[in-house]
PDB file of N, CA and C in Angstrom:
ATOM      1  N   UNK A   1       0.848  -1.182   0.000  1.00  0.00           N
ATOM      2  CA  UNK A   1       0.000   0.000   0.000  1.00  0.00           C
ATOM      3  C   UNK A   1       0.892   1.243   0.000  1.00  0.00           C
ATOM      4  N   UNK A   2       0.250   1.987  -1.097  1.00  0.00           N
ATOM      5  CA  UNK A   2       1.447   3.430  -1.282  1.00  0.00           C
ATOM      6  C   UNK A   2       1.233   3.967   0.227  1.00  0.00           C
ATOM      7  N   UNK A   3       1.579   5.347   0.368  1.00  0.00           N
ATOM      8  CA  UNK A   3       1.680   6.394   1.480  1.00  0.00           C
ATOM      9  C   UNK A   3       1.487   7.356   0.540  1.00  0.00           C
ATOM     10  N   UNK A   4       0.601   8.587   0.988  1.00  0.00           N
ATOM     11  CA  UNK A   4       0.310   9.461  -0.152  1.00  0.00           C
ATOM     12  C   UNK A   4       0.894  10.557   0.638  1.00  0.00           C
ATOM     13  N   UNK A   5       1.596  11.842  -0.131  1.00  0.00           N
ATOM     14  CA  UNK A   5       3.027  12.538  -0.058  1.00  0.00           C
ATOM     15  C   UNK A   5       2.065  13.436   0.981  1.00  0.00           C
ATOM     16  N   UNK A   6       0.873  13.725   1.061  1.00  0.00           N
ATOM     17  CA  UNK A   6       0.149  14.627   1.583  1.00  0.00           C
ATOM     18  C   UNK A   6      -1.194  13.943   2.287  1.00  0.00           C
ATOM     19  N   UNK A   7      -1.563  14.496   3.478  1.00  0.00           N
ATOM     20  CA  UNK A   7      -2.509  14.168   4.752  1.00  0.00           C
ATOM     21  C   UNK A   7      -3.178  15.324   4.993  1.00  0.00           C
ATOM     22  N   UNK A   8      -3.910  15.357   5.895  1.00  0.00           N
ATOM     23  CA  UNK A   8      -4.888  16.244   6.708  1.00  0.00           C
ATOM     24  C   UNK A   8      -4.567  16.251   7.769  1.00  0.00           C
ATOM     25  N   UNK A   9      -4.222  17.488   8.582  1.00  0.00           N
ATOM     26  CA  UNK A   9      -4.202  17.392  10.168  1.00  0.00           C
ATOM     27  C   UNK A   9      -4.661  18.607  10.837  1.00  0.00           C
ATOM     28  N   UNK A  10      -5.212  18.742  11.452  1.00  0.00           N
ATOM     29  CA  UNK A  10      -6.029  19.700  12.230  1.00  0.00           C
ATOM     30  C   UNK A  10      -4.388  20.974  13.277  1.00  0.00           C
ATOM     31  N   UNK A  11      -4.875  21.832  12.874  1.00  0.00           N
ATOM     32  CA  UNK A  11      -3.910  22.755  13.849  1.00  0.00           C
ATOM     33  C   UNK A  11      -4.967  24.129  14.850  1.00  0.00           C
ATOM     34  N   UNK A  12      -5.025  23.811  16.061  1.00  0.00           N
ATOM     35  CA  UNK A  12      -5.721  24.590  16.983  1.00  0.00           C
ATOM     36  C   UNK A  12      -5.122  26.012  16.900  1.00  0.00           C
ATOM     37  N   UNK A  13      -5.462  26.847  16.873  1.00  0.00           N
ATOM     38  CA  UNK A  13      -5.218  28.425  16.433  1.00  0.00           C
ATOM     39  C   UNK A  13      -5.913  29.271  16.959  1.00  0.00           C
ATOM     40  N   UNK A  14      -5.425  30.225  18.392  1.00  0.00           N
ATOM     41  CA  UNK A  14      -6.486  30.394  19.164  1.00  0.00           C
ATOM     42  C   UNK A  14      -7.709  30.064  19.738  1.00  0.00           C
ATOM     43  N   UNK A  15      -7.514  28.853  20.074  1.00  0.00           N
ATOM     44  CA  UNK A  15      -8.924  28.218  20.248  1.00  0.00           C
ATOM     45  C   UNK A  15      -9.604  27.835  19.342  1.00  0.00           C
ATOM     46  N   UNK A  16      -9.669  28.040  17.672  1.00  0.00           N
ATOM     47  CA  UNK A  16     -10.299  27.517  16.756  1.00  0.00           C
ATOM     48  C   UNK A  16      -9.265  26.357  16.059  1.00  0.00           C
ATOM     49  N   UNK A  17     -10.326  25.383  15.945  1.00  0.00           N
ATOM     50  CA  UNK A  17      -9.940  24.323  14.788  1.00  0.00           C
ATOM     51  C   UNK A  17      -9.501  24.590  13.481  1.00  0.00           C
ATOM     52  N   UNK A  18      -8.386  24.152  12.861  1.00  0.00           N
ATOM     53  CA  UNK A  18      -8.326  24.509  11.061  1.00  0.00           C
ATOM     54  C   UNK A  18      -8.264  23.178  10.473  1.00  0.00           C
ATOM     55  N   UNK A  19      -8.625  22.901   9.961  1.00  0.00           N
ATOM     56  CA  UNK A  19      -8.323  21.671   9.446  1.00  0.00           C
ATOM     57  C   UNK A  19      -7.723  21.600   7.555  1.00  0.00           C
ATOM     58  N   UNK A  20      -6.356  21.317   7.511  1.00  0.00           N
ATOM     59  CA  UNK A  20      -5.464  21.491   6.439  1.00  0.00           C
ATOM     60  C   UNK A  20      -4.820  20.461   5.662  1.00  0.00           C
ATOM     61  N   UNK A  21      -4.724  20.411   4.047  1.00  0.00           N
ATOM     62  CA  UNK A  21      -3.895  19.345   3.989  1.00  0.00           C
ATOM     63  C   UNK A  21      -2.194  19.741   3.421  1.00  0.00           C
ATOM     64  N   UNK A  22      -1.579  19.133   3.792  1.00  0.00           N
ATOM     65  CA  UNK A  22      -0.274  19.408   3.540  1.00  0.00           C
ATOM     66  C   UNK A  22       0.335  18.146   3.319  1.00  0.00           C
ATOM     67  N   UNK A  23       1.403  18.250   3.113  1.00  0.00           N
ATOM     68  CA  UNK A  23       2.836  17.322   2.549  1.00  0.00           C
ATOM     69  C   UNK A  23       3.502  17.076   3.815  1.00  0.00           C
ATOM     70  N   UNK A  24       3.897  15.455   3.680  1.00  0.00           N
ATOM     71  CA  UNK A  24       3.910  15.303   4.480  1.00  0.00           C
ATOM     72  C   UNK A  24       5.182  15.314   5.520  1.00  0.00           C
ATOM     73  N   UNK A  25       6.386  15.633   4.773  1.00  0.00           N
ATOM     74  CA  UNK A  25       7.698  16.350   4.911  1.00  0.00           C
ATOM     75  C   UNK A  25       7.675  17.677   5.672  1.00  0.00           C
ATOM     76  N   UNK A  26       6.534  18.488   5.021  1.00  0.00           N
ATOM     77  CA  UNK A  26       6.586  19.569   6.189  1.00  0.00           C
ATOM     78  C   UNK A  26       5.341  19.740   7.528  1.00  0.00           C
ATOM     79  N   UNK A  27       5.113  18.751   7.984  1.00  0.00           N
ATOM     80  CA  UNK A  27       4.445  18.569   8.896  1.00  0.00           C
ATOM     81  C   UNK A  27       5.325  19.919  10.399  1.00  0.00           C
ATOM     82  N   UNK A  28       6.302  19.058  10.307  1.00  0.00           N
ATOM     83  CA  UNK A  28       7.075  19.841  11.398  1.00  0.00           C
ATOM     84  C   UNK A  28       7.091  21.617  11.428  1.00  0.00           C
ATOM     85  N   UNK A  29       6.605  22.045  10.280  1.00  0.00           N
ATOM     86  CA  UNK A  29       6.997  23.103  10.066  1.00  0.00           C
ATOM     87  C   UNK A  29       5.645  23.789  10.460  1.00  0.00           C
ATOM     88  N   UNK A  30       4.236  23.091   9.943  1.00  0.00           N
ATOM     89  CA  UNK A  30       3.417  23.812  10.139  1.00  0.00           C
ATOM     90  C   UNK A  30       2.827  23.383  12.026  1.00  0.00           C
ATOM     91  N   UNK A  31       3.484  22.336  12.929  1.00  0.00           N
ATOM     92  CA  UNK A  31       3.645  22.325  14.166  1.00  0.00           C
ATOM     93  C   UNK A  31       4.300  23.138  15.003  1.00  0.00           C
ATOM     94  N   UNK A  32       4.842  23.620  14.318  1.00  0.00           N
ATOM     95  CA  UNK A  32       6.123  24.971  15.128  1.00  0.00           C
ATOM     96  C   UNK A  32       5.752  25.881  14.770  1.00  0.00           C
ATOM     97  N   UNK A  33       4.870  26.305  13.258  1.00  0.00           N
ATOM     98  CA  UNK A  33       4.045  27.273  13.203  1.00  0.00           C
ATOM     99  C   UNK A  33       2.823  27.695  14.335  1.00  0.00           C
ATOM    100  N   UNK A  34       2.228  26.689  14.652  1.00  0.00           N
ATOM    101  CA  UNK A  34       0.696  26.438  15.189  1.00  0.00           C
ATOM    102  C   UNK A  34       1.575  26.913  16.787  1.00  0.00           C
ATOM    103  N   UNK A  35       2.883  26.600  17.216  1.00  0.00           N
ATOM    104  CA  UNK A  35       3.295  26.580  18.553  1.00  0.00           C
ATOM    105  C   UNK A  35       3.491  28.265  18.924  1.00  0.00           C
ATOM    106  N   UNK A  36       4.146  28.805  17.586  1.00  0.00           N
ATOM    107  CA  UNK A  36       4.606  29.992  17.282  1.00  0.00           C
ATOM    108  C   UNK A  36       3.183  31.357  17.259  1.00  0.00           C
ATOM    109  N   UNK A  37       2.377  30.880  16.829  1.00  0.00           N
ATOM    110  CA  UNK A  37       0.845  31.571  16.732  1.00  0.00           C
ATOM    111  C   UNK A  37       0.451  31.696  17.791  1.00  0.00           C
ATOM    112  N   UNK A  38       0.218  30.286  19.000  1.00  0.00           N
ATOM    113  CA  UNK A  38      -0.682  30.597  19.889  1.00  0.00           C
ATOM    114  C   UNK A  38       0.059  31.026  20.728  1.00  0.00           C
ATOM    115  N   UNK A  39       1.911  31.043  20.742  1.00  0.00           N
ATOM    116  CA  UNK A  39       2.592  31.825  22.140  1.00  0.00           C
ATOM    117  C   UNK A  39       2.449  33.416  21.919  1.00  0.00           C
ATOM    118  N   UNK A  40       2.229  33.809  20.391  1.00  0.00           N
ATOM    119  CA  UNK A  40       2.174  35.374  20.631  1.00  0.00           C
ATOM    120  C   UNK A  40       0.125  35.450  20.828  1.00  0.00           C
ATOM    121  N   UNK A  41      -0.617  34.698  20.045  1.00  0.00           N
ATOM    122  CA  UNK A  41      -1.772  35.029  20.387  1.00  0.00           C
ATOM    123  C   UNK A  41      -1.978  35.192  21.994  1.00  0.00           C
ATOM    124  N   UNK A  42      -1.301  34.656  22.742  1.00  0.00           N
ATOM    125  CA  UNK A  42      -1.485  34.254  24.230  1.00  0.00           C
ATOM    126  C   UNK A  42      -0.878  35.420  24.444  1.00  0.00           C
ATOM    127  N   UNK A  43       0.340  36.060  24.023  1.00  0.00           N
ATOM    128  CA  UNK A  43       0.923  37.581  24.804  1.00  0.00           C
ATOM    129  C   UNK A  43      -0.106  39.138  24.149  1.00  0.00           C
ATOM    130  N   UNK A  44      -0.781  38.759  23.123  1.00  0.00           N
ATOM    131  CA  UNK A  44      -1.130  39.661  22.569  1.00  0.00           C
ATOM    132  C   UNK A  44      -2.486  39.288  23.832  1.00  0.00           C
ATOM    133  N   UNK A  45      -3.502  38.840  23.493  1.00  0.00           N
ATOM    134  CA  UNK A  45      -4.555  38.362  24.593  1.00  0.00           C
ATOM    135  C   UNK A  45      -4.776  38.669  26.598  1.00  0.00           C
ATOM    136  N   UNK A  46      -3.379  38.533  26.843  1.00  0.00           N
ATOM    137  CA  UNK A  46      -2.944  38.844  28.155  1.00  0.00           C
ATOM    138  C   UNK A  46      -2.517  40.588  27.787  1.00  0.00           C
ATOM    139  N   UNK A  47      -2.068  41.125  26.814  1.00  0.00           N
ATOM    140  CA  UNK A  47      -1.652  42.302  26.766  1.00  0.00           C
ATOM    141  C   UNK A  47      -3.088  43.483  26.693  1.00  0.00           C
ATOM    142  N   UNK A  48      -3.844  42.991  25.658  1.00  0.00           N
ATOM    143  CA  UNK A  48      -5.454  43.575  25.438  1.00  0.00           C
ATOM    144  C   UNK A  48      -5.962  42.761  25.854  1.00  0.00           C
ATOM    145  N   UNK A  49      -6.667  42.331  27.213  1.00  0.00           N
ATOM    146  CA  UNK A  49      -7.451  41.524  27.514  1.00  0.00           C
ATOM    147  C   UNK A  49      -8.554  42.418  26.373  1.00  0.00           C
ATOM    148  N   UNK A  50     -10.428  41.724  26.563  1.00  0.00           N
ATOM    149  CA  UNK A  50     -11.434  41.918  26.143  1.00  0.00           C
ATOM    150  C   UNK A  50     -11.390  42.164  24.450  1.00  0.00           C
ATOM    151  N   UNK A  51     -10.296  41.918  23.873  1.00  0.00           N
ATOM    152  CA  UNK A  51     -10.702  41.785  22.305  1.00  0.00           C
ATOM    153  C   UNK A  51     -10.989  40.713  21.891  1.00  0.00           C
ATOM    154  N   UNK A  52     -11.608  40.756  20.876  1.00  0.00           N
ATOM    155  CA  UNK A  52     -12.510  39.310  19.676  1.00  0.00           C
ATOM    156  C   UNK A  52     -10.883  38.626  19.668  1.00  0.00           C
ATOM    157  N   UNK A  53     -11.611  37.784  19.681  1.00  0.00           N
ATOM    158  CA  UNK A  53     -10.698  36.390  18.990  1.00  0.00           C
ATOM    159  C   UNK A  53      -9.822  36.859  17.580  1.00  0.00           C
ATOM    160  N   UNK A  54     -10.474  37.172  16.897  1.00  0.00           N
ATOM    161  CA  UNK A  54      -9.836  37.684  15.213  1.00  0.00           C
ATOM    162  C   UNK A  54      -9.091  38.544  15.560  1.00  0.00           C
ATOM    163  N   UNK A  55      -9.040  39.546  16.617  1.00  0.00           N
ATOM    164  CA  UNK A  55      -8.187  40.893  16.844  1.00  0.00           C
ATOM    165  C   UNK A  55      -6.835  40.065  17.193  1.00  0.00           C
ATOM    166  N   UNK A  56      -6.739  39.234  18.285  1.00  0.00           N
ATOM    167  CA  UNK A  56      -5.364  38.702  18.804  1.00  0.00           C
ATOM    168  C   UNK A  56      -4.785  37.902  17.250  1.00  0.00           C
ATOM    169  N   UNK A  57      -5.515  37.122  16.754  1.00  0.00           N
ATOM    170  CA  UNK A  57      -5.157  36.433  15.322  1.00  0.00           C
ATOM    171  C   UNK A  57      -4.716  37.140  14.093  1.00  0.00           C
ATOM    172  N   UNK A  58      -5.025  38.447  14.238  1.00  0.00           N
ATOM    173  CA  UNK A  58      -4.877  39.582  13.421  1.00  0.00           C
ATOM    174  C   UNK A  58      -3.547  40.219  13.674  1.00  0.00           C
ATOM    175  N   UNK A  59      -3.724  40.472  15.304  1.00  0.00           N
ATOM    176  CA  UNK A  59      -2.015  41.469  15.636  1.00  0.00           C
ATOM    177  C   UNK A  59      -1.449  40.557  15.233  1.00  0.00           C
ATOM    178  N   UNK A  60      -1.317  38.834  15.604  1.00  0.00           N
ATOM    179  CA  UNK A  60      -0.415  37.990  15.719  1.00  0.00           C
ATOM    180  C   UNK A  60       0.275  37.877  13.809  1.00  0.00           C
ATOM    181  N   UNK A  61      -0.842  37.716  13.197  1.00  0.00           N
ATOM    182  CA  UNK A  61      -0.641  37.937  11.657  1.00  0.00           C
ATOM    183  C   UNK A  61       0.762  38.669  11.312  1.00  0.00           C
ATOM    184  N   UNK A  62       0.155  40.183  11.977  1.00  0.00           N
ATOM    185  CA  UNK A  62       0.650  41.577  11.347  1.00  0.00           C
ATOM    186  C   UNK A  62       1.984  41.273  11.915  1.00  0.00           C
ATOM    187  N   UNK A  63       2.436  40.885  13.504  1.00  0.00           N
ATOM    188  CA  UNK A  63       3.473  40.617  14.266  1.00  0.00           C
ATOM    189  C   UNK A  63       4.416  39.655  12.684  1.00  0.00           C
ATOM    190  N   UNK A  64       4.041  38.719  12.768  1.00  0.00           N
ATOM    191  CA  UNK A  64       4.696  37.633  12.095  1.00  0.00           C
ATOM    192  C   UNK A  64       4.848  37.834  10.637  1.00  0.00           C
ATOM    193  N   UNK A  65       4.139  38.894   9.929  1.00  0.00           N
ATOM    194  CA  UNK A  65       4.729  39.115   8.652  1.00  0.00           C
ATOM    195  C   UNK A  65       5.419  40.316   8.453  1.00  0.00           C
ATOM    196  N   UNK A  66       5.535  40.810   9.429  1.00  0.00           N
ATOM    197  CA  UNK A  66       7.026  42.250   9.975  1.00  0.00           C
ATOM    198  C   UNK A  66       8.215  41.495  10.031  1.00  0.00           C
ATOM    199  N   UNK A  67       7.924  40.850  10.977  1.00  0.00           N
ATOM    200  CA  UNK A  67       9.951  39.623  10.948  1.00  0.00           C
ATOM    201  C   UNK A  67      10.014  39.333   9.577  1.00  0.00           C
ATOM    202  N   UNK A  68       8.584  38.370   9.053  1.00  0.00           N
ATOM    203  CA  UNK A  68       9.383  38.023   7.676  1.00  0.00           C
ATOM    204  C   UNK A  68       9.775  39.026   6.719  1.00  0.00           C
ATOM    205  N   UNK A  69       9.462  40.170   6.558  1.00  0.00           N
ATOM    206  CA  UNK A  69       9.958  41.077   5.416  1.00  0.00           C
ATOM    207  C   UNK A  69      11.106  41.794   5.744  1.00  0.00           C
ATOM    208  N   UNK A  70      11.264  41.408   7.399  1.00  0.00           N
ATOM    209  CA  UNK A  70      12.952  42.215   8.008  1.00  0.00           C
ATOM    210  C   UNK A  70      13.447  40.844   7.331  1.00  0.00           C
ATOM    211  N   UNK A  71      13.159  39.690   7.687  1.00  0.00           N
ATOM    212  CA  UNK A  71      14.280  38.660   7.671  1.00  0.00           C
ATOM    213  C   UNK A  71      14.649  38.813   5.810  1.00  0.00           C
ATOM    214  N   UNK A  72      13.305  39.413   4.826  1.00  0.00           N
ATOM    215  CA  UNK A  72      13.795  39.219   3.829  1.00  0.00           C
ATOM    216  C   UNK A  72      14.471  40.277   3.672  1.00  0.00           C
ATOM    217  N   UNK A  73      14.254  41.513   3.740  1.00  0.00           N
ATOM    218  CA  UNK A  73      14.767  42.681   3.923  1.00  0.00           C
ATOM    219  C   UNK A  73      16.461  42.280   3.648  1.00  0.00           C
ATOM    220  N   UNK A  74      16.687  42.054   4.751  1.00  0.00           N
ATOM    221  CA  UNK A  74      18.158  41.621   5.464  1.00  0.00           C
ATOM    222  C   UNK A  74      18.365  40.373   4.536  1.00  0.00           C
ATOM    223  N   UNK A  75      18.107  39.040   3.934  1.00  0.00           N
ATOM    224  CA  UNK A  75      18.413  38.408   3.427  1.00  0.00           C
ATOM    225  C   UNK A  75      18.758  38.921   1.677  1.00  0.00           C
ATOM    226  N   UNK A  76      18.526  40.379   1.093  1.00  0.00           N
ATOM    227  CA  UNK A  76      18.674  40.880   0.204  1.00  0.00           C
ATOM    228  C   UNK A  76      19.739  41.466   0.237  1.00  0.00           C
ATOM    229  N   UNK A  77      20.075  41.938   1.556  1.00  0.00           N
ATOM    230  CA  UNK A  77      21.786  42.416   1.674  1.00  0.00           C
ATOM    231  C   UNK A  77      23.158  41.438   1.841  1.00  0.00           C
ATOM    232  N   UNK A  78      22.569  40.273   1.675  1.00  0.00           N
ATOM    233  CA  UNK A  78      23.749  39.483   1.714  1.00  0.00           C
ATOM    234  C   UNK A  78      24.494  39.490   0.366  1.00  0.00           C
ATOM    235  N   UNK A  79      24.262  39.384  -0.793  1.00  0.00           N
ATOM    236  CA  UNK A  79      25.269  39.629  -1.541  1.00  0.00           C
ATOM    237  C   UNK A  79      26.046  40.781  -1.656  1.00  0.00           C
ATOM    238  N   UNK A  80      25.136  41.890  -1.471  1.00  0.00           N
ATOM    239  CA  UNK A  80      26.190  43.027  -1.286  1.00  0.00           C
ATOM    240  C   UNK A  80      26.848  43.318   0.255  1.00  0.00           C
ATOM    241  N   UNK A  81      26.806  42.688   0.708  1.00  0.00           N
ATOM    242  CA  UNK A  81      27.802  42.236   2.057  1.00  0.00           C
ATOM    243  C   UNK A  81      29.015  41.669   1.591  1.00  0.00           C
ATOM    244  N   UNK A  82      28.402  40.666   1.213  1.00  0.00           N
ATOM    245  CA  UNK A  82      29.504  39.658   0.511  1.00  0.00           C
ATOM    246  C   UNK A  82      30.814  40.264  -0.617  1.00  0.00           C
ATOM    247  N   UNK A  83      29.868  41.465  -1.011  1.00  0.00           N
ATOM    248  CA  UNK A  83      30.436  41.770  -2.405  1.00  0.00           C
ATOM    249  C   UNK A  83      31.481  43.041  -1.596  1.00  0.00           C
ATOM    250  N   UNK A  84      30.812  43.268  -0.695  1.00  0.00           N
ATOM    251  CA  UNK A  84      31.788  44.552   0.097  1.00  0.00           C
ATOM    252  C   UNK A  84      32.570  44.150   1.180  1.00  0.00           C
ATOM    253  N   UNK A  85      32.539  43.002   1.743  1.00  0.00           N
ATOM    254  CA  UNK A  85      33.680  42.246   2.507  1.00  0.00           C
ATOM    255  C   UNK A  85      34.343  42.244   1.418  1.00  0.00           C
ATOM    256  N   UNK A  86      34.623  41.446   0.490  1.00  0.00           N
ATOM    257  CA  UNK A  86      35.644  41.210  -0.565  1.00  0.00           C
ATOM    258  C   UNK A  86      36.146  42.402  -1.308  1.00  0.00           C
ATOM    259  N   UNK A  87      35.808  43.310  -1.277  1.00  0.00           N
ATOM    260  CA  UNK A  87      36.223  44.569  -1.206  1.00  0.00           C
ATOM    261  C   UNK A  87      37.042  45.299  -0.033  1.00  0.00           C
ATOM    262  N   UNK A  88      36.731  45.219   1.041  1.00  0.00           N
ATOM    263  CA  UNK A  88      37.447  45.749   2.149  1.00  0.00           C
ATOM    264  C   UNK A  88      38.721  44.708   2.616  1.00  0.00           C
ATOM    265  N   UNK A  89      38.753  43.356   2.109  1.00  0.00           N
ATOM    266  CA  UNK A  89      39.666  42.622   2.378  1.00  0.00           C
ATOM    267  C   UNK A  89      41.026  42.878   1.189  1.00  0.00           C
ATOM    268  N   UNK A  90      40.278  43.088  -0.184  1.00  0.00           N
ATOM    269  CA  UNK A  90      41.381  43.678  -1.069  1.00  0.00           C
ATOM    270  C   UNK A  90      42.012  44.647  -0.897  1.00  0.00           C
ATOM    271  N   UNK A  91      41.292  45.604  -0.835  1.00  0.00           N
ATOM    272  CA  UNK A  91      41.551  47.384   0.200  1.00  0.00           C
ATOM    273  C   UNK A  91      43.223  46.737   1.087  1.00  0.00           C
ATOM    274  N   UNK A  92      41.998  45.948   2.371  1.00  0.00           N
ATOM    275  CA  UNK A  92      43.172  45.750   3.444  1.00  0.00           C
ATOM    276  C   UNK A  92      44.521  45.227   2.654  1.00  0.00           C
ATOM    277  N   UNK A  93      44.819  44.317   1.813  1.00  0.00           N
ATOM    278  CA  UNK A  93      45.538  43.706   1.310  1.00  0.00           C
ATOM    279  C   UNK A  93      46.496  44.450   0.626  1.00  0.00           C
ATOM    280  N   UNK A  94      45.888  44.976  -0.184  1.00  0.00           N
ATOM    281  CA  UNK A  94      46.401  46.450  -1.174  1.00  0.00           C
ATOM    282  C   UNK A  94      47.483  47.639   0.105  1.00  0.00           C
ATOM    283  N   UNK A  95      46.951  47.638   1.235  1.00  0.00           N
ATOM    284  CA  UNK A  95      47.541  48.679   2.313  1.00  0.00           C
ATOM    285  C   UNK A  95      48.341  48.079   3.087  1.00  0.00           C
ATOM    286  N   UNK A  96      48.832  46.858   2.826  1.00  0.00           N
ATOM    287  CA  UNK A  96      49.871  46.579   3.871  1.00  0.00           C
ATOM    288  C   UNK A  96      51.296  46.410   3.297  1.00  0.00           C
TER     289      UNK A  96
END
């Protein structure tokens, strides 16, 4: 009997059920996601008590797609890092 590359598994998300199918290689990823959601939904929640459910799921959103556009942000300067270390090492080289 095959194993099919992709399953269904439920991930709790502030208190609501999602139910998703994914591959089954990145399971781990969307578990550390689901871990990652409800520790800031839980600081955002304790921070504004009395908001809707969607409000904490919402900051938590907005929270988590700020890192990713720093992390890409910053992952766009690596070649010209790269390209200007190797520059400042010739420099140095050139001056001694």
């Amino acid at each position: 009997m095959e194993v099919s590359e992709t399953f269904q598994i439920t991930l709790k998300l502030g208190g609501q059920n999602f139910s998703i199918t994914i591959n089954r290689d990145e399971e781990i990823f969307y578990r550390d996601a689901e871990k990652l959601i409800n520790s800031r939904y839980s600081f955002y929640a304790n921070r504004y008590p009395g908001q809707a459910n969607t409000t904490y799921l919402l900051m938590t959103i907005i929270e988590i797609a700020v890192k990713l556009k720093k992390q890409e942000s910053a992952g766009n300067l690596q070649p010209v890092m790269a390209t200007l270390n190797g520059l400042v090492n010739e420099l140095n080289t050139a001056l001694k």
